[in-house]
PDB file of N, CA and C in Angstrom:
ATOM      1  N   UNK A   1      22.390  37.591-121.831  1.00  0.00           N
ATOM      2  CA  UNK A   1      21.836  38.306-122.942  1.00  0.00           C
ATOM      3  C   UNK A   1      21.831  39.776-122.587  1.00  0.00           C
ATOM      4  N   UNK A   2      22.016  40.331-123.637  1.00  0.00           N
ATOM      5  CA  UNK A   2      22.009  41.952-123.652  1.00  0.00           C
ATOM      6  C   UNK A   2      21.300  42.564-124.603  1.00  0.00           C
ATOM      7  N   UNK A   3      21.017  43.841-123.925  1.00  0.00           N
ATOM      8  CA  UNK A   3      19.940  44.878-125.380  1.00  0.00           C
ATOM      9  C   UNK A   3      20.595  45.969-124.845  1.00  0.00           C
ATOM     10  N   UNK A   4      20.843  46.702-126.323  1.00  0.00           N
ATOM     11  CA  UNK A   4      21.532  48.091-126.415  1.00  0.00           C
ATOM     12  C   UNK A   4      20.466  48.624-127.029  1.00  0.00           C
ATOM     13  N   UNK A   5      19.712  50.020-126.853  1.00  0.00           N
ATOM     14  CA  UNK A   5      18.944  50.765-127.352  1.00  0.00           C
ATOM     15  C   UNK A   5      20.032  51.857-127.925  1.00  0.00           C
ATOM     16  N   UNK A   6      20.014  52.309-129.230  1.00  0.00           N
ATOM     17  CA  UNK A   6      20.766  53.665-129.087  1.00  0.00           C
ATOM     18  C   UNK A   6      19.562  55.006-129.986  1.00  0.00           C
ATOM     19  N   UNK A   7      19.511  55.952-129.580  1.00  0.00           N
ATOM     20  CA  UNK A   7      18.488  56.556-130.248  1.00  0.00           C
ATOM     21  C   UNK A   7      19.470  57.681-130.930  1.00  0.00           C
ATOM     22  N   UNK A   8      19.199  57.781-132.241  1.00  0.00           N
ATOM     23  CA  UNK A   8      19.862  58.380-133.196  1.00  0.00           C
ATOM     24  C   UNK A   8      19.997  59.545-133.162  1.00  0.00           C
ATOM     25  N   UNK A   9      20.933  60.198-132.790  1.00  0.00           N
ATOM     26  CA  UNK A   9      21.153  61.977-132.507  1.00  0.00           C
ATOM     27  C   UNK A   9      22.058  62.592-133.886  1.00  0.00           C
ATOM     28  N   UNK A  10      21.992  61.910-134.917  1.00  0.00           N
ATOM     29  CA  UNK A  10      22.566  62.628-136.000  1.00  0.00           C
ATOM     30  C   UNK A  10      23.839  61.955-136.402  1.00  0.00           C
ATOM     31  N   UNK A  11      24.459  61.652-135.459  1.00  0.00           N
ATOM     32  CA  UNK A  11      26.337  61.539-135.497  1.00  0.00           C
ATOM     33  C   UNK A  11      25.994  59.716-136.282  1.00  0.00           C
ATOM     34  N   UNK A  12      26.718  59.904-137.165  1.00  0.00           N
ATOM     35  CA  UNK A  12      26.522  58.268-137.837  1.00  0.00           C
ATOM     36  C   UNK A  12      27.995  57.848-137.878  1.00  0.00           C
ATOM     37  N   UNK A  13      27.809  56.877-136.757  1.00  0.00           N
ATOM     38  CA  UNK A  13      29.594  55.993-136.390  1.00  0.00           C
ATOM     39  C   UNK A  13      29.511  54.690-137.440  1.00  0.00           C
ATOM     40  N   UNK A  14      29.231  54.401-138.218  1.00  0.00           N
ATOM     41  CA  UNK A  14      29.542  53.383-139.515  1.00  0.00           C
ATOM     42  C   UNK A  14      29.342  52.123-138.503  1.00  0.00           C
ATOM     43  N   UNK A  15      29.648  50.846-139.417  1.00  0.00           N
ATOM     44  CA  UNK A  15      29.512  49.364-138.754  1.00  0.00           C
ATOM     45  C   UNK A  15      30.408  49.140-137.732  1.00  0.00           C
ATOM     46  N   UNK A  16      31.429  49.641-137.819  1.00  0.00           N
ATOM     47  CA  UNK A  16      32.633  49.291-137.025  1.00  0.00           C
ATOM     48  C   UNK A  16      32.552  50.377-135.752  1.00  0.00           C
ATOM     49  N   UNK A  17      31.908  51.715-135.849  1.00  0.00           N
ATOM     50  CA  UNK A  17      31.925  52.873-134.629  1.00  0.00           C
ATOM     51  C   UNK A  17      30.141  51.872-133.170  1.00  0.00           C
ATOM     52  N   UNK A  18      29.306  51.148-134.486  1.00  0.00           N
ATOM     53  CA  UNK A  18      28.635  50.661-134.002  1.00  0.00           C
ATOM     54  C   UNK A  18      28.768  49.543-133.525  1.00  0.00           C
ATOM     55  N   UNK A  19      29.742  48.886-133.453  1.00  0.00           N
ATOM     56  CA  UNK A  19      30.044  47.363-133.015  1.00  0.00           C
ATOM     57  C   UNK A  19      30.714  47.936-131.627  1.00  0.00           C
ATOM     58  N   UNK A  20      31.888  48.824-131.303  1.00  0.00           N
ATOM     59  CA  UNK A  20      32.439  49.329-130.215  1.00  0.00           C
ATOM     60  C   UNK A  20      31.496  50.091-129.179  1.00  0.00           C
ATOM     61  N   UNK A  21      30.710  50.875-130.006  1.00  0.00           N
ATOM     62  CA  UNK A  21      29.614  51.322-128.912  1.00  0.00           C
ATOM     63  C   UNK A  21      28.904  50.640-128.210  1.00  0.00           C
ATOM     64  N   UNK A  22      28.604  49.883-128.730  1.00  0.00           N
ATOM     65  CA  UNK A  22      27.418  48.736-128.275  1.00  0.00           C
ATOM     66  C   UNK A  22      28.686  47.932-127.045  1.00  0.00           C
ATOM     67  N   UNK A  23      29.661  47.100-127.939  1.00  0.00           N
ATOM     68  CA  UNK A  23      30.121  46.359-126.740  1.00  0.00           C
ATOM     69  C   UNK A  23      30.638  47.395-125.532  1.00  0.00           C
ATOM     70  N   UNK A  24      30.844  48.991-125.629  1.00  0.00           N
ATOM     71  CA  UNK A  24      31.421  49.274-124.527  1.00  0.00           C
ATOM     72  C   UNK A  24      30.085  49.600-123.476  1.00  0.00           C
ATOM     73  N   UNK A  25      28.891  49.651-124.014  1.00  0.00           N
ATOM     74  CA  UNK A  25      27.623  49.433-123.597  1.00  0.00           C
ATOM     75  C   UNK A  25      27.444  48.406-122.626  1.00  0.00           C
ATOM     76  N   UNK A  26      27.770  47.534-123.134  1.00  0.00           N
ATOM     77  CA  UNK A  26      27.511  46.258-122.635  1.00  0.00           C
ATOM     78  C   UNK A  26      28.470  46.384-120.978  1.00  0.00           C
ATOM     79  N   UNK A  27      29.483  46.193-121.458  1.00  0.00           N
ATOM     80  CA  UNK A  27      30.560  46.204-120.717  1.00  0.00           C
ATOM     81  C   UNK A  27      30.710  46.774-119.439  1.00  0.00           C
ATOM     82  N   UNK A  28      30.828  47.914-119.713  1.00  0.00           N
ATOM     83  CA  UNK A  28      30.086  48.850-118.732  1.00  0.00           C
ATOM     84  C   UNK A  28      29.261  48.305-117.429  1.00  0.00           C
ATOM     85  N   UNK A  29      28.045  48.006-118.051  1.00  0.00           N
ATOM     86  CA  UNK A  29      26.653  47.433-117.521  1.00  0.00           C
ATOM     87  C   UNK A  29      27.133  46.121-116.946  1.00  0.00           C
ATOM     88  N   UNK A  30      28.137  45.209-117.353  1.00  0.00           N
ATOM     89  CA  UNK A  30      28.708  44.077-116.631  1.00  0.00           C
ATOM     90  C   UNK A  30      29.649  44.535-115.828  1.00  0.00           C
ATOM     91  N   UNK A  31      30.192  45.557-115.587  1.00  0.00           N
ATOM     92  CA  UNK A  31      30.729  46.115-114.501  1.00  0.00           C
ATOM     93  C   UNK A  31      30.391  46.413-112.969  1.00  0.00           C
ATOM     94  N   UNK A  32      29.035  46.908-113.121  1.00  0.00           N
ATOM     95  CA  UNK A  32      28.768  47.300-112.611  1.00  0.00           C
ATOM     96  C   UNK A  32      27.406  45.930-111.624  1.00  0.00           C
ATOM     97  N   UNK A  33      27.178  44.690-112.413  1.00  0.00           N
ATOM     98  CA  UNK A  33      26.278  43.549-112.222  1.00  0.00           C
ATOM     99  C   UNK A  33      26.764  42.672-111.489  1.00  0.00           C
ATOM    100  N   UNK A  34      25.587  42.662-110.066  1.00  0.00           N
ATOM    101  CA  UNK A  34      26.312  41.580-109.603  1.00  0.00           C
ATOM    102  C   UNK A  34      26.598  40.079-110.354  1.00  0.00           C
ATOM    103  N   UNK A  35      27.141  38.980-110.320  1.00  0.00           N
ATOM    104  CA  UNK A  35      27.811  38.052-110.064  1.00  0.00           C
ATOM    105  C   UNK A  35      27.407  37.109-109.234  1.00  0.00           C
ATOM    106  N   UNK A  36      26.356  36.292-109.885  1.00  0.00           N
ATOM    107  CA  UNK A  36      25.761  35.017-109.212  1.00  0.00           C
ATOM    108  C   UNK A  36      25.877  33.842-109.809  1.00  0.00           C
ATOM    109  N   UNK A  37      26.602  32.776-109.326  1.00  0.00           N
ATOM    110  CA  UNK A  37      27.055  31.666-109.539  1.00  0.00           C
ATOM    111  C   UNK A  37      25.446  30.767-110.184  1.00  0.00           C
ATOM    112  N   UNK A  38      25.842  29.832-111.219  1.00  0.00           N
ATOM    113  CA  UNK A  38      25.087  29.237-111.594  1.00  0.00           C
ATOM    114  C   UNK A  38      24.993  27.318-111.357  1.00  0.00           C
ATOM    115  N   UNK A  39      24.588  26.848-110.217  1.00  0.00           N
ATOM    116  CA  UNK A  39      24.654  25.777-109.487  1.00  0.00           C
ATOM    117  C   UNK A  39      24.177  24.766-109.558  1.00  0.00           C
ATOM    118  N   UNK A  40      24.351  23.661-110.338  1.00  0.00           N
ATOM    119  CA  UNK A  40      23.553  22.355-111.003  1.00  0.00           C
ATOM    120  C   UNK A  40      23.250  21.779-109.113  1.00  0.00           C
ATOM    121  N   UNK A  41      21.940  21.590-109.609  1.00  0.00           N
ATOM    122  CA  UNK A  41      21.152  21.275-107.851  1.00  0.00           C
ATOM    123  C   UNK A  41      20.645  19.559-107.978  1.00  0.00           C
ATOM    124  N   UNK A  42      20.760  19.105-107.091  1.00  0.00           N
ATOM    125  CA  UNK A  42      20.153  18.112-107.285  1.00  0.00           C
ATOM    126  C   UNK A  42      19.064  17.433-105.945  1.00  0.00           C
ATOM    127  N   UNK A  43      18.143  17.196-106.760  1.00  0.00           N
ATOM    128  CA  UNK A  43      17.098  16.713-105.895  1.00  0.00           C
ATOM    129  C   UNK A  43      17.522  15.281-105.108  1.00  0.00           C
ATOM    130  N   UNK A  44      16.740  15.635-103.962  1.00  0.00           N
ATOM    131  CA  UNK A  44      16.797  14.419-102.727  1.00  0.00           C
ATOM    132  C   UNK A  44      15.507  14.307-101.901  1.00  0.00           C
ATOM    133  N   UNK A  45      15.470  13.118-101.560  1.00  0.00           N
ATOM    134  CA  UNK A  45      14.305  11.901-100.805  1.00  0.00           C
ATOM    135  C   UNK A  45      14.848  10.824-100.326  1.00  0.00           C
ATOM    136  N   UNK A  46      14.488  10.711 -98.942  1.00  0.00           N
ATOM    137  CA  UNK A  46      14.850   9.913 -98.411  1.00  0.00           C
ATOM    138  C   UNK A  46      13.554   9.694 -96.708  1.00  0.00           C
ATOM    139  N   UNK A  47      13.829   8.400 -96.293  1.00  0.00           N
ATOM    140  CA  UNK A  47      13.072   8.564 -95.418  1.00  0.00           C
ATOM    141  C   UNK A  47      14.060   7.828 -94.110  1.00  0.00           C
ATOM    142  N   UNK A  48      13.548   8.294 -93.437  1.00  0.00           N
ATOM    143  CA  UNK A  48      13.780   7.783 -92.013  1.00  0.00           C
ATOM    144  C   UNK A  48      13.230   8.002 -91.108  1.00  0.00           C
ATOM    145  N   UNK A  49      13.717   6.870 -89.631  1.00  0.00           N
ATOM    146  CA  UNK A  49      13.252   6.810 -88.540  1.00  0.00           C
ATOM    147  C   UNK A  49      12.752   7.911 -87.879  1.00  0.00           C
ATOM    148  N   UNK A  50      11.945   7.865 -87.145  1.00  0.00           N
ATOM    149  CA  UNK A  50      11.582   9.212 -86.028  1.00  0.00           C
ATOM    150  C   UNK A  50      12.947   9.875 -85.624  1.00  0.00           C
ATOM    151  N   UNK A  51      13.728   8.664 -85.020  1.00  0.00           N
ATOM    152  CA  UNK A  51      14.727   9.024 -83.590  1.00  0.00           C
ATOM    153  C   UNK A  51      15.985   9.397 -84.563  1.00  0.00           C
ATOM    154  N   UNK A  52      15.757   9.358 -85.979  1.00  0.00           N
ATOM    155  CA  UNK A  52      16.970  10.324 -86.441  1.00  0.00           C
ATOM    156  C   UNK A  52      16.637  11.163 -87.205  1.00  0.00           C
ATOM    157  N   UNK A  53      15.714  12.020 -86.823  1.00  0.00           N
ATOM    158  CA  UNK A  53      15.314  13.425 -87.483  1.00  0.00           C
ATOM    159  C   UNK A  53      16.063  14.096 -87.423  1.00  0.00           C
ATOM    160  N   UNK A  54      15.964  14.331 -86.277  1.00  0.00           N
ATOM    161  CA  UNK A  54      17.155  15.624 -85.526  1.00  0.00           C
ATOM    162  C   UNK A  54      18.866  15.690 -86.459  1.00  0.00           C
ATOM    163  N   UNK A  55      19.107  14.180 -86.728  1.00  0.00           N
ATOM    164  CA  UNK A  55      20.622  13.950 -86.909  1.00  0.00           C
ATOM    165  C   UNK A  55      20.497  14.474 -88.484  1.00  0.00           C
ATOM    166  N   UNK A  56      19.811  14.129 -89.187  1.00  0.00           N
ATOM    167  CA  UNK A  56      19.080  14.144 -90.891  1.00  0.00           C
ATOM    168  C   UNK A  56      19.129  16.226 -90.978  1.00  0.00           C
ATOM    169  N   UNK A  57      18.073  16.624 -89.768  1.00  0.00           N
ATOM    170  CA  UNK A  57      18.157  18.116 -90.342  1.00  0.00           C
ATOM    171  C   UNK A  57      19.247  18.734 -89.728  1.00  0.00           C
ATOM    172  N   UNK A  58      20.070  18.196 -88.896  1.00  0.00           N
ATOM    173  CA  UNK A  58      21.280  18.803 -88.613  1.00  0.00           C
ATOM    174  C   UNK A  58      22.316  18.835 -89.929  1.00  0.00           C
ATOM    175  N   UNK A  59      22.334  17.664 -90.363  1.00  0.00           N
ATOM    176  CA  UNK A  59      23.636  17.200 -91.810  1.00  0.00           C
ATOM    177  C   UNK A  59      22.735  18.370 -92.950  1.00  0.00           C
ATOM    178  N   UNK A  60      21.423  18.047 -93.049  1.00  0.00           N
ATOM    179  CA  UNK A  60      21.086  18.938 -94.294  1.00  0.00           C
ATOM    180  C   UNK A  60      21.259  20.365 -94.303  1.00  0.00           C
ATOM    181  N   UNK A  61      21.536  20.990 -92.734  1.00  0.00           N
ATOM    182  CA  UNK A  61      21.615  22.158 -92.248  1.00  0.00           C
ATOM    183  C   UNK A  61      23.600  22.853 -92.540  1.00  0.00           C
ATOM    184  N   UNK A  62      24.013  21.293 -92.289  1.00  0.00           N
ATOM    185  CA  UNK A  62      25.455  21.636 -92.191  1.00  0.00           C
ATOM    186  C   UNK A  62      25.925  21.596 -93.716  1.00  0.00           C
ATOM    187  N   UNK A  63      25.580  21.017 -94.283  1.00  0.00           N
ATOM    188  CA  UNK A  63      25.492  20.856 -95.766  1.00  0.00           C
ATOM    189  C   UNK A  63      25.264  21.622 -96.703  1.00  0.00           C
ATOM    190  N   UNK A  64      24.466  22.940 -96.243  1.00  0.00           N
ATOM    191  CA  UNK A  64      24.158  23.858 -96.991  1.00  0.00           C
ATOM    192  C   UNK A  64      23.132  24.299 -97.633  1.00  0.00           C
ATOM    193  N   UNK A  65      22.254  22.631 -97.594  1.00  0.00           N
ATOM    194  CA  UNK A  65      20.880  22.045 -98.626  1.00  0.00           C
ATOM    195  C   UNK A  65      19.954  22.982 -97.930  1.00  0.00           C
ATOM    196  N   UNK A  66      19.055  22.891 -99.283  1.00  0.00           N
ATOM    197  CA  UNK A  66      17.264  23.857 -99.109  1.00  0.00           C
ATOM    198  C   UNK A  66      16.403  22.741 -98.783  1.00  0.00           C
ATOM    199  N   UNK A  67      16.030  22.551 -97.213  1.00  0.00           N
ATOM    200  CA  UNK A  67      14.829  21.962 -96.765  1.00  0.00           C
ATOM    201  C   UNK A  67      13.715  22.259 -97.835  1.00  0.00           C
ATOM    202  N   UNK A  68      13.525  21.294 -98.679  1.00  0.00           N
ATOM    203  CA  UNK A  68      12.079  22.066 -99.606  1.00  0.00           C
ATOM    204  C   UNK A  68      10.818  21.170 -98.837  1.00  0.00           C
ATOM    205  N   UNK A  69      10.749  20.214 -97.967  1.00  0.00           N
ATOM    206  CA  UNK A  69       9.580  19.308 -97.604  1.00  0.00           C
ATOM    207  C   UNK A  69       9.766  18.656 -96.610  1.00  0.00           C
ATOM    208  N   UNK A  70       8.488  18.146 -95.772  1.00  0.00           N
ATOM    209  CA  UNK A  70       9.345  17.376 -94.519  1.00  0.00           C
ATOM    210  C   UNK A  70       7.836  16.931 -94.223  1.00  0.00           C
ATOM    211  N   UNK A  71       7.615  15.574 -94.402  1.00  0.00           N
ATOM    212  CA  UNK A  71       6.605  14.576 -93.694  1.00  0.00           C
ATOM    213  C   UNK A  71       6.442  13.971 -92.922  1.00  0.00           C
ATOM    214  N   UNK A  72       5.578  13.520 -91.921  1.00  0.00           N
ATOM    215  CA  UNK A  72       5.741  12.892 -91.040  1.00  0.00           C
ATOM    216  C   UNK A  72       4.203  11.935 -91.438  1.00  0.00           C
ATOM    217  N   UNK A  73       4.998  10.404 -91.275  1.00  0.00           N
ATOM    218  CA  UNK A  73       3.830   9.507 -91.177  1.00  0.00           C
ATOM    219  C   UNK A  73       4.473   8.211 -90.673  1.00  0.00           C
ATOM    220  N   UNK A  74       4.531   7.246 -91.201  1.00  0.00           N
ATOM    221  CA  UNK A  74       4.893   5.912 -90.265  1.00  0.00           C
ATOM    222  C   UNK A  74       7.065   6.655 -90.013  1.00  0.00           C
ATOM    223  N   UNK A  75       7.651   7.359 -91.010  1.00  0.00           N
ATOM    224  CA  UNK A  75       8.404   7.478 -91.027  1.00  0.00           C
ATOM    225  C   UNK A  75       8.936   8.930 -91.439  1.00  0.00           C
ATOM    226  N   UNK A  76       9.997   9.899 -91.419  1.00  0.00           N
ATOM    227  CA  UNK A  76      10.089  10.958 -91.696  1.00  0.00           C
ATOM    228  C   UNK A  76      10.663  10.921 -93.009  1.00  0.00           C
ATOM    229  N   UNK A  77      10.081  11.896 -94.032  1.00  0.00           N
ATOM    230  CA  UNK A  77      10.267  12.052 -95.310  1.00  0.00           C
ATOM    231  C   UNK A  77      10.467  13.379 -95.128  1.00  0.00           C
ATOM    232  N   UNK A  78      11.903  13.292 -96.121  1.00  0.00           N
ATOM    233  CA  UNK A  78      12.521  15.070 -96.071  1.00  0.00           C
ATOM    234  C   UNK A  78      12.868  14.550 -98.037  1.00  0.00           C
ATOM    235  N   UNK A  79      12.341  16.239 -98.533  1.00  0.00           N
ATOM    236  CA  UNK A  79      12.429  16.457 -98.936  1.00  0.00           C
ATOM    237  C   UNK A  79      13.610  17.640 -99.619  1.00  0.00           C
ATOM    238  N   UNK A  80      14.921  17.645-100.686  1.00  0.00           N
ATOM    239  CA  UNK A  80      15.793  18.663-100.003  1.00  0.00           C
ATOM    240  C   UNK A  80      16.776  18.792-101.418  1.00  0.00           C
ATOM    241  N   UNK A  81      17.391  20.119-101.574  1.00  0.00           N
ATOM    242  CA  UNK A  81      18.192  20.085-102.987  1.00  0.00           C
ATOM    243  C   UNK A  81      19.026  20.560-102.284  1.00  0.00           C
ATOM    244  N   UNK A  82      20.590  20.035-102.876  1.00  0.00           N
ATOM    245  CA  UNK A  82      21.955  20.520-102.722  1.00  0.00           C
ATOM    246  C   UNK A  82      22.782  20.616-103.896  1.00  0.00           C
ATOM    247  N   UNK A  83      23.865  21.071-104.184  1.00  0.00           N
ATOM    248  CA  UNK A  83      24.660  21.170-104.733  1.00  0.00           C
ATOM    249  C   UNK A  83      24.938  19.520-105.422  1.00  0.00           C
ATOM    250  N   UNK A  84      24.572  19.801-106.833  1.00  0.00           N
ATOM    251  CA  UNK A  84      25.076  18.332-107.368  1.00  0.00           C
ATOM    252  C   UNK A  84      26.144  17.734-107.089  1.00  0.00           C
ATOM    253  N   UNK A  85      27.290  18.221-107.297  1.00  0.00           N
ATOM    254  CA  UNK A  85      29.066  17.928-106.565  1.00  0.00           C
ATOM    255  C   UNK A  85      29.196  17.398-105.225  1.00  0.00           C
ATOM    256  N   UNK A  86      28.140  17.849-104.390  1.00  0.00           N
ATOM    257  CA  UNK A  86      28.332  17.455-102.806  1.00  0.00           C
ATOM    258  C   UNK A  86      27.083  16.074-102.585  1.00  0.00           C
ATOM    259  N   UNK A  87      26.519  16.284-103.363  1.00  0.00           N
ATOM    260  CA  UNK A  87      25.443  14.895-102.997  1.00  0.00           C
ATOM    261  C   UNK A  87      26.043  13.406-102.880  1.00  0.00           C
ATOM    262  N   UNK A  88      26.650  12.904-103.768  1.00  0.00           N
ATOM    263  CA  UNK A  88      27.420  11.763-103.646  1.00  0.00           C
ATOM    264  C   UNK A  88      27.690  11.866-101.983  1.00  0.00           C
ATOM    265  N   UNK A  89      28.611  12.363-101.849  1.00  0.00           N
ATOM    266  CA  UNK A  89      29.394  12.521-100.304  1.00  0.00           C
ATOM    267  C   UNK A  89      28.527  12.768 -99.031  1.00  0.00           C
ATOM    268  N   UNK A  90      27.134  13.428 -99.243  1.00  0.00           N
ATOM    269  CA  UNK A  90      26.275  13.953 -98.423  1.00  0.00           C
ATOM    270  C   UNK A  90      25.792  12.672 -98.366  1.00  0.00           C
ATOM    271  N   UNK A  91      25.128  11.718 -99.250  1.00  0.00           N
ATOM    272  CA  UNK A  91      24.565  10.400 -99.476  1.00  0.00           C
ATOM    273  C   UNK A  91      25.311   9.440 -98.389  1.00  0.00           C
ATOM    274  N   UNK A  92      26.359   9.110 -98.900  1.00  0.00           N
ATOM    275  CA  UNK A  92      27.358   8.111 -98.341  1.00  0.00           C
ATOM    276  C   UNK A  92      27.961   8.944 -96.701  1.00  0.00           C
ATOM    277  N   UNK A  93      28.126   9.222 -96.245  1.00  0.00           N
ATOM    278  CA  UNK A  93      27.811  10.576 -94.924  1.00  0.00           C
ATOM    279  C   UNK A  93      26.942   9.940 -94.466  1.00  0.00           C
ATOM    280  N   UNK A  94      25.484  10.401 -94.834  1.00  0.00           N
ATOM    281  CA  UNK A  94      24.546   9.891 -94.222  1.00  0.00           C
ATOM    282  C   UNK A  94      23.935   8.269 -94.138  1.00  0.00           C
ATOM    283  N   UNK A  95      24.223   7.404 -94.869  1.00  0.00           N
ATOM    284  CA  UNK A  95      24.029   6.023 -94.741  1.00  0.00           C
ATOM    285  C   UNK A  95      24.975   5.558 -94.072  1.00  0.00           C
ATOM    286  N   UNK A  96      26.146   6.534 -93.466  1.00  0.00           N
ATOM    287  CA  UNK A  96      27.140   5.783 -92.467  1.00  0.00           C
ATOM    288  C   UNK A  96      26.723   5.839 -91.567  1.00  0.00           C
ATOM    289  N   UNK A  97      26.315   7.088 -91.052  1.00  0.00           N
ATOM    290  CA  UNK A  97      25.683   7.393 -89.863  1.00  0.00           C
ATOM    291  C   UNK A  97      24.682   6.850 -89.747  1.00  0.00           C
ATOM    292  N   UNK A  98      23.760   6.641 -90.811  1.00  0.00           N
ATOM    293  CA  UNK A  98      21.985   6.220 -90.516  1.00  0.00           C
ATOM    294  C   UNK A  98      22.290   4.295 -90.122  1.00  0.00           C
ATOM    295  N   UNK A  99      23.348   3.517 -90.568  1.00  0.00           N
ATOM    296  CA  UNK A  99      23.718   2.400 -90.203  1.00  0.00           C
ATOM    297  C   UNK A  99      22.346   1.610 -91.176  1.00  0.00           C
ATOM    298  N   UNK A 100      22.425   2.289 -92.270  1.00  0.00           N
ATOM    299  CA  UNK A 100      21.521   0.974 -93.442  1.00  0.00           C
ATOM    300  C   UNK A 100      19.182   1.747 -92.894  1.00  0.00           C
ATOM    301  N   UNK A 101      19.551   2.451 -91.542  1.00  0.00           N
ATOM    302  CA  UNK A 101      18.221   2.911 -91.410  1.00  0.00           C
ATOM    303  C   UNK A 101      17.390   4.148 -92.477  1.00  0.00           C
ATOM    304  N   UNK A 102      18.071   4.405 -92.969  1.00  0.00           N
ATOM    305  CA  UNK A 102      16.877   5.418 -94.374  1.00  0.00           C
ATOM    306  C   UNK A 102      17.485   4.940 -95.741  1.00  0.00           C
ATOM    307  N   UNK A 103      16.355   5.301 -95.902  1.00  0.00           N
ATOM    308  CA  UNK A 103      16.067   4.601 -97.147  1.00  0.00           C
ATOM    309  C   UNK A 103      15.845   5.876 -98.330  1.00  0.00           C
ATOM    310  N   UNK A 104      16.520   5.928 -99.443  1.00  0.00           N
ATOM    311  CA  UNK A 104      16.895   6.736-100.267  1.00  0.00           C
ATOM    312  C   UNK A 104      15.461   6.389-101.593  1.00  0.00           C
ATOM    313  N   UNK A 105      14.900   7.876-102.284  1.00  0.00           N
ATOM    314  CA  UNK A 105      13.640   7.163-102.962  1.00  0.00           C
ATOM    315  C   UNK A 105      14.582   8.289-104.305  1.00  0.00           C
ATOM    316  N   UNK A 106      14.180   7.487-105.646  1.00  0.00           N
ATOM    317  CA  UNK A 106      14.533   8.212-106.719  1.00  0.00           C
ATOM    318  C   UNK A 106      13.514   9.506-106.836  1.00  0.00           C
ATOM    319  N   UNK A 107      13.693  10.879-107.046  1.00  0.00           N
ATOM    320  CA  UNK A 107      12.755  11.890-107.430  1.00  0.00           C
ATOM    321  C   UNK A 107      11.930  11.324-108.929  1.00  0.00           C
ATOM    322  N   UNK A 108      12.811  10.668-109.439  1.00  0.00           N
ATOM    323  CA  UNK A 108      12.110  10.230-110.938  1.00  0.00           C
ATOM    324  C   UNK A 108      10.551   9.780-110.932  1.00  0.00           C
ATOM    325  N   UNK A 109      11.270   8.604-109.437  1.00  0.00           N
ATOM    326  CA  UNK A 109      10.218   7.519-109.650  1.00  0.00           C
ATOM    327  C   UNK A 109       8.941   8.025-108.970  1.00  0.00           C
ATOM    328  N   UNK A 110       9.147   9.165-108.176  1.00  0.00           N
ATOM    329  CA  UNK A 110       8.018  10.386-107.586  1.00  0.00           C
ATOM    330  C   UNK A 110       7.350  10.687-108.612  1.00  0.00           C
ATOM    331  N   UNK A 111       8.180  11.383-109.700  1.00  0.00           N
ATOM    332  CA  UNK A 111       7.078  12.214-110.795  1.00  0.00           C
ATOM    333  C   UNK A 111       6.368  11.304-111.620  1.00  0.00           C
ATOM    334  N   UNK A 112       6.995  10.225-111.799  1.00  0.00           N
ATOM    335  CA  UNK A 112       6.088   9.218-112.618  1.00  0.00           C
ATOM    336  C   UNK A 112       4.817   8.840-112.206  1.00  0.00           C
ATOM    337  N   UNK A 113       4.769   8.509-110.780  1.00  0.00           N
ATOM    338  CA  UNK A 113       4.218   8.246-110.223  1.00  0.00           C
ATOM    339  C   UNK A 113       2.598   9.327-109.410  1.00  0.00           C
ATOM    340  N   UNK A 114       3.714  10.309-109.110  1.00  0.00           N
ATOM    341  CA  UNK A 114       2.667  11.346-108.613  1.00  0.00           C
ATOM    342  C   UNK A 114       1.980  12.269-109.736  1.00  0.00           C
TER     343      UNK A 114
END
């Protein structure tokens, strides 16, 4: 979204002098803007063993993902968003390695719940 202010100094450019001003306004101003990618994220939960913490925040580290949470009680609960596109693969990755040991929880069934 964009806002053009123009404050009226006399000179009257008609509909068409005002449609070009404005977009070269704009334009301009997108020239000069950075350029930040817009990234469908997807939430993750999962729990596991003590003795594969280490292996869990290494992959989420190599992966790229935002540690958002990390519990510790009978079992380690990490909390964590990545790139929607890479989760599938990050998932299946990690249940190769984890050998069937963590256990994957829906975020859904969190909010319903909590």
């Amino acid at each position: 979204m964009a806002t053009v202010v123009r404050y009226f100094g006399g000179v009257k450019l008609g509909a068409g002098g005002l449609v070009r001003a404005y977009t070269d306004s704009v334009a301009q101003a997108l020239l000069g803007a950075e350029k930040i990618a817009i990234i469908k994220l997807r939430h993750l939960i999962c729990t596991v063993p003590y003795a594969m913490e280490g292996m869990v925040r290494r992959e989420i580290e190599t992966a790229g993902a935002s540690l958002d949470n990390v519990s510790h009680a009978d079992d380690v609960r990490f909390e964590f968003s990545l790139a929607d596109n890479a989760a599938a693969p990050f998932i299946a990755r990690l249940n190769e390695a984890g050998h069937g040991r963590i256990q994957w929880i829906d975020p859904d069934d969190q909010a319903a719940s909590g």
